[in-house]
Protein backbone atom coordinates (compact mmCIF):
# COMPACT_ATOMS: atom_id res chain seq x y z
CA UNK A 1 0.28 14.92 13.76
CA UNK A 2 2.83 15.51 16.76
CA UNK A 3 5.59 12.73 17.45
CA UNK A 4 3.52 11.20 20.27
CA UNK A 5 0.49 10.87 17.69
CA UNK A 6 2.21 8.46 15.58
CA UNK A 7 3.45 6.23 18.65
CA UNK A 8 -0.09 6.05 20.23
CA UNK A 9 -1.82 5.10 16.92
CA UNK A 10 0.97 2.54 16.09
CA UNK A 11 0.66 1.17 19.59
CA UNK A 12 -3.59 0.62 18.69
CA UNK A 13 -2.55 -0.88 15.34
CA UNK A 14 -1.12 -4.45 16.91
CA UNK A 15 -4.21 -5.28 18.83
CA UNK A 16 -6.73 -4.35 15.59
CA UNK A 17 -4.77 -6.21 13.57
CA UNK A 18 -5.31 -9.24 16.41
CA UNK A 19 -9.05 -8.58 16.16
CA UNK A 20 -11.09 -11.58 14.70
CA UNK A 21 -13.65 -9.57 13.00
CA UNK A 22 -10.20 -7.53 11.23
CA UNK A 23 -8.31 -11.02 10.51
CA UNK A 24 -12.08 -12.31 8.84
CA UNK A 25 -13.55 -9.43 7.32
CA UNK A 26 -16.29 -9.09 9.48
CA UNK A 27 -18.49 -6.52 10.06
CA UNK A 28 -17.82 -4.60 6.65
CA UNK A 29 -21.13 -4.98 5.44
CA UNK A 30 -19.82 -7.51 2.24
CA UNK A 31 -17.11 -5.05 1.66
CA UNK A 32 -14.14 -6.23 0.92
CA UNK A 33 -11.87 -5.82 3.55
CA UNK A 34 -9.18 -3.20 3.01
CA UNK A 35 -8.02 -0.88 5.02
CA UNK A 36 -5.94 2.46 4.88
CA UNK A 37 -3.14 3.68 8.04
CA UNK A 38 -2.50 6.96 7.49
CA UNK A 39 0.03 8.71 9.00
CA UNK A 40 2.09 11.91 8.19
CA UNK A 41 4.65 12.07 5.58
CA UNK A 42 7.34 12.92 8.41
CA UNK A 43 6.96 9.65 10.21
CA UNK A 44 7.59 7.56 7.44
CA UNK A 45 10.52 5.84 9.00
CA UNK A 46 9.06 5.36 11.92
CA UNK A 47 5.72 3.42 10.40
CA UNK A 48 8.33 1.28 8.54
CA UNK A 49 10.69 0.36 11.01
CA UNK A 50 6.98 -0.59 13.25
CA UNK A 51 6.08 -2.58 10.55
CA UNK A 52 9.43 -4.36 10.43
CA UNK A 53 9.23 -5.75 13.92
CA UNK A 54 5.83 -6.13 13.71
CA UNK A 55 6.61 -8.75 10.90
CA UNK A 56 8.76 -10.53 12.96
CA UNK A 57 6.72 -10.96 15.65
CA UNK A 58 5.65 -14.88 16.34
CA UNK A 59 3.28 -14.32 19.43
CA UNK A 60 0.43 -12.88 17.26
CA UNK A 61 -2.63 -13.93 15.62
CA UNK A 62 -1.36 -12.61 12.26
CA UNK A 63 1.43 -12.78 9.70
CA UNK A 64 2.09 -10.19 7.25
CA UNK A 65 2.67 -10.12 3.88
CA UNK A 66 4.44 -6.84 2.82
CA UNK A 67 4.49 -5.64 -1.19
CA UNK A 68 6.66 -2.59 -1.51
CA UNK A 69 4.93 -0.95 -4.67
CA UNK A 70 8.14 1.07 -5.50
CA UNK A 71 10.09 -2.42 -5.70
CA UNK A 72 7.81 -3.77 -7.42
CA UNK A 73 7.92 -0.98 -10.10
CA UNK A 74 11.50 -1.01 -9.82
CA UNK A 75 11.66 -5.07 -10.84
CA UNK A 76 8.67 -4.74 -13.46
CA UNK A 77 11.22 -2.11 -15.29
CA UNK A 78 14.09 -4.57 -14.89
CA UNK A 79 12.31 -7.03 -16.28
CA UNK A 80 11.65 -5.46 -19.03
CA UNK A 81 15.19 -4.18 -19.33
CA UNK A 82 14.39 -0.23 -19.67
CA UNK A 83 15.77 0.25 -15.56
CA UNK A 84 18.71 1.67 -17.02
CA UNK A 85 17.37 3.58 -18.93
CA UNK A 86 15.07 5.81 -17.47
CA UNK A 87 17.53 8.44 -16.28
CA UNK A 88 18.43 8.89 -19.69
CA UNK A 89 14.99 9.19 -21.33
CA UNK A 90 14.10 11.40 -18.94
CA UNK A 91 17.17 13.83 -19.90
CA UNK A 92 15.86 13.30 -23.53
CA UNK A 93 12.34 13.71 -23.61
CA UNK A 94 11.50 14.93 -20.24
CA UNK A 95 9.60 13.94 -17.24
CA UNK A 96 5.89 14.15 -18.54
CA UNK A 97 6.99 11.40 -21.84
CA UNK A 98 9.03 9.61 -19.23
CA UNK A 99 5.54 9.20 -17.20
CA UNK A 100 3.38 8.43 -20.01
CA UNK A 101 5.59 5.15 -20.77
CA UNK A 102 6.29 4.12 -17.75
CA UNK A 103 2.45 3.81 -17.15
CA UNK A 104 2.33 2.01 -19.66
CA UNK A 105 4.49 -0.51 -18.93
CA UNK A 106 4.08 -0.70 -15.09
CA UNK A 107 0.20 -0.83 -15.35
CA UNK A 108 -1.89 -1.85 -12.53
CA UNK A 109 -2.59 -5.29 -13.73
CA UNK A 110 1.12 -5.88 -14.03
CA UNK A 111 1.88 -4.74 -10.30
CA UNK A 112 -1.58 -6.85 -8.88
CA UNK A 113 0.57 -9.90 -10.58
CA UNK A 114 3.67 -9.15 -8.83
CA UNK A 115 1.75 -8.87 -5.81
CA UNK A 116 0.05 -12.16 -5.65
CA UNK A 117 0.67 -15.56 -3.36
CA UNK A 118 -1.00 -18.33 -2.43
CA UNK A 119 -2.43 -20.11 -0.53
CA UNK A 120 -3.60 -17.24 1.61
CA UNK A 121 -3.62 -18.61 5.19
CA UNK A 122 -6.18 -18.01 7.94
CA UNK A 123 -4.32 -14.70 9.80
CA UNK A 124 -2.64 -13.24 7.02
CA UNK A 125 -2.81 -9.31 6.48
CA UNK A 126 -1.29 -7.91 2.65
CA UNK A 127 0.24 -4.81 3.98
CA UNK A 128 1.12 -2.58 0.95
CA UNK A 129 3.52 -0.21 1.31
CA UNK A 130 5.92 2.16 -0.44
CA UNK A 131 2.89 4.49 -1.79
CA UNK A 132 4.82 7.55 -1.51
CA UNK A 133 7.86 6.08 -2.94
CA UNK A 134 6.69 4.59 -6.32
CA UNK A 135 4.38 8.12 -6.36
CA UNK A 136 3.27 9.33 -9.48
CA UNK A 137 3.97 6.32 -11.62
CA UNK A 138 1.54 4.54 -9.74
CA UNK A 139 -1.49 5.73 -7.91
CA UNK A 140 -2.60 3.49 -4.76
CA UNK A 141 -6.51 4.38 -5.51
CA UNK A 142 -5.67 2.00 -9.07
CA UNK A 143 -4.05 -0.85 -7.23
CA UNK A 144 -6.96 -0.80 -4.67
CA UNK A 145 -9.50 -0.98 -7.24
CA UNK A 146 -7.52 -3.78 -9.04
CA UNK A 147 -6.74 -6.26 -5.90
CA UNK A 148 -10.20 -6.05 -4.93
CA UNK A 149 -11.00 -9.67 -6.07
CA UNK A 150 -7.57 -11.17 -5.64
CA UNK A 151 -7.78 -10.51 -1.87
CA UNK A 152 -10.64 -10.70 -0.90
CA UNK A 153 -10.55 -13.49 1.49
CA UNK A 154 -7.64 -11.71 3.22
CA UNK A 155 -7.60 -8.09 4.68
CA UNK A 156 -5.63 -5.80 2.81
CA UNK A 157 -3.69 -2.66 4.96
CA UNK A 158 -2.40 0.20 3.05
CA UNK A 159 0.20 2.36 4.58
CA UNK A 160 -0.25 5.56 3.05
CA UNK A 161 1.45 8.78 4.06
CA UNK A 162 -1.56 11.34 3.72
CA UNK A 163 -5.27 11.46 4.76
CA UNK A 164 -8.11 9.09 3.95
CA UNK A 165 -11.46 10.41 4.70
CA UNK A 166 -13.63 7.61 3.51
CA UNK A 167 -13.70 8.72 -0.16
CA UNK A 168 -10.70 10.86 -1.12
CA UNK A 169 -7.25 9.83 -0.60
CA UNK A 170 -4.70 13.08 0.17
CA UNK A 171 -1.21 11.80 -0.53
CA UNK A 172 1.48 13.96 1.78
CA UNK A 173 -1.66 16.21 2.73
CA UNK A 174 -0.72 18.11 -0.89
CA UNK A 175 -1.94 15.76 -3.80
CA UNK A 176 -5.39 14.08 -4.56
CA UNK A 177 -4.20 10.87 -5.36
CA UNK A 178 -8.00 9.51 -6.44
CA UNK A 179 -11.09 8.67 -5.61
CA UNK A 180 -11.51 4.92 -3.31
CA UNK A 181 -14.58 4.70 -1.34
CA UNK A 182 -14.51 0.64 -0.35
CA UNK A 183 -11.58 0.85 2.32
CA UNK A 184 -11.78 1.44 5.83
CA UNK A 185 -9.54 3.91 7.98
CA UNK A 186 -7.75 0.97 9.87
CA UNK A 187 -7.75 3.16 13.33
């Protein structure tokens, strides 16, 4: 993707996110309604400082909800005080132990509970971000598959540095970050 590629699919992304059938789920065949924006790695910034003013933004049929997976994984290990720690177990026993129990403390299940709100409102989009970031102690393909029913009245946007083709996800155009055919390329 060139520079202007990422301004001319941001500037689509306000209007589809106005759309009716977007903001109700329509037209997805009963599937639930989430939805991937890819864009390249580089860009980063750029998509979040968009997505910034795009949450401020009054004069707009939609209001949205950001999660941040990597702050989320960042306050599930405060919580259960090992934040600190993790530099130093990872001198110790090395990245691939380091992995292992972080997985298994910031599971899917624990991230889908940081992630919830309610009442979900008529307009509002949960835009989940920080993919990249939180990258490989999570896996987006695993929160998809676990918000599924929490969401589903609302449509879900994924910002995800990398390439969705309708099955695989790419993350940064290098890693196959799983398998996730029930989203939609938002663009």
């Amino acid at each position: 993707m060139s520079m202007g590629d990422i301004f001319s699919s941001l500037n689509r992304v306000s209007s589809r996110l106005s759309e009716e059938a977007f903001l109700t789920n329509k037209g997805l065949s009963n599937e639930v309604g989430i939805h991937v924006f890819c864009y390249d790695p580089k860009d980063e910034l750029t998509v979040r400082e968009y997505f910034a003013g795009l949450k401020g933004k009054e004069d707009v049929p939609f209001r949205l909800i950001e999660r941040d997976l990597y702050e989320i994984f960042l306050e599930i290990c405060e919580e259960k005080r090992i934040l600190k720690g993790i530099p130093n177990m990872e001198d110790r026993k090395g990245k691939e132990y380091l992995s292992e129990q972080l997985q298994k403390v910031a599971t899917p299940e624990a991230f889908v509970e940081k992630m919830k709100y309610e009442p979900h409102e008529k307009g509002d989009v949960l835009v989940i971000s920080g993919v990249g970031k939180v990258y490989p102690f999570m896996r987006s393909h695993k929160i998809l598959d676990n918000i599924q029913h929490i969401f589903s009245d609302i449509p879900v946007l994924m910002l995800y540095p990398g390439t969705f083709n309708g099955q695989d996800l790419g993350l940064f155009g290098k890693f196959l970050d799983g398998h996730y055919y029930r989203a939609f390329n938002l663009l």
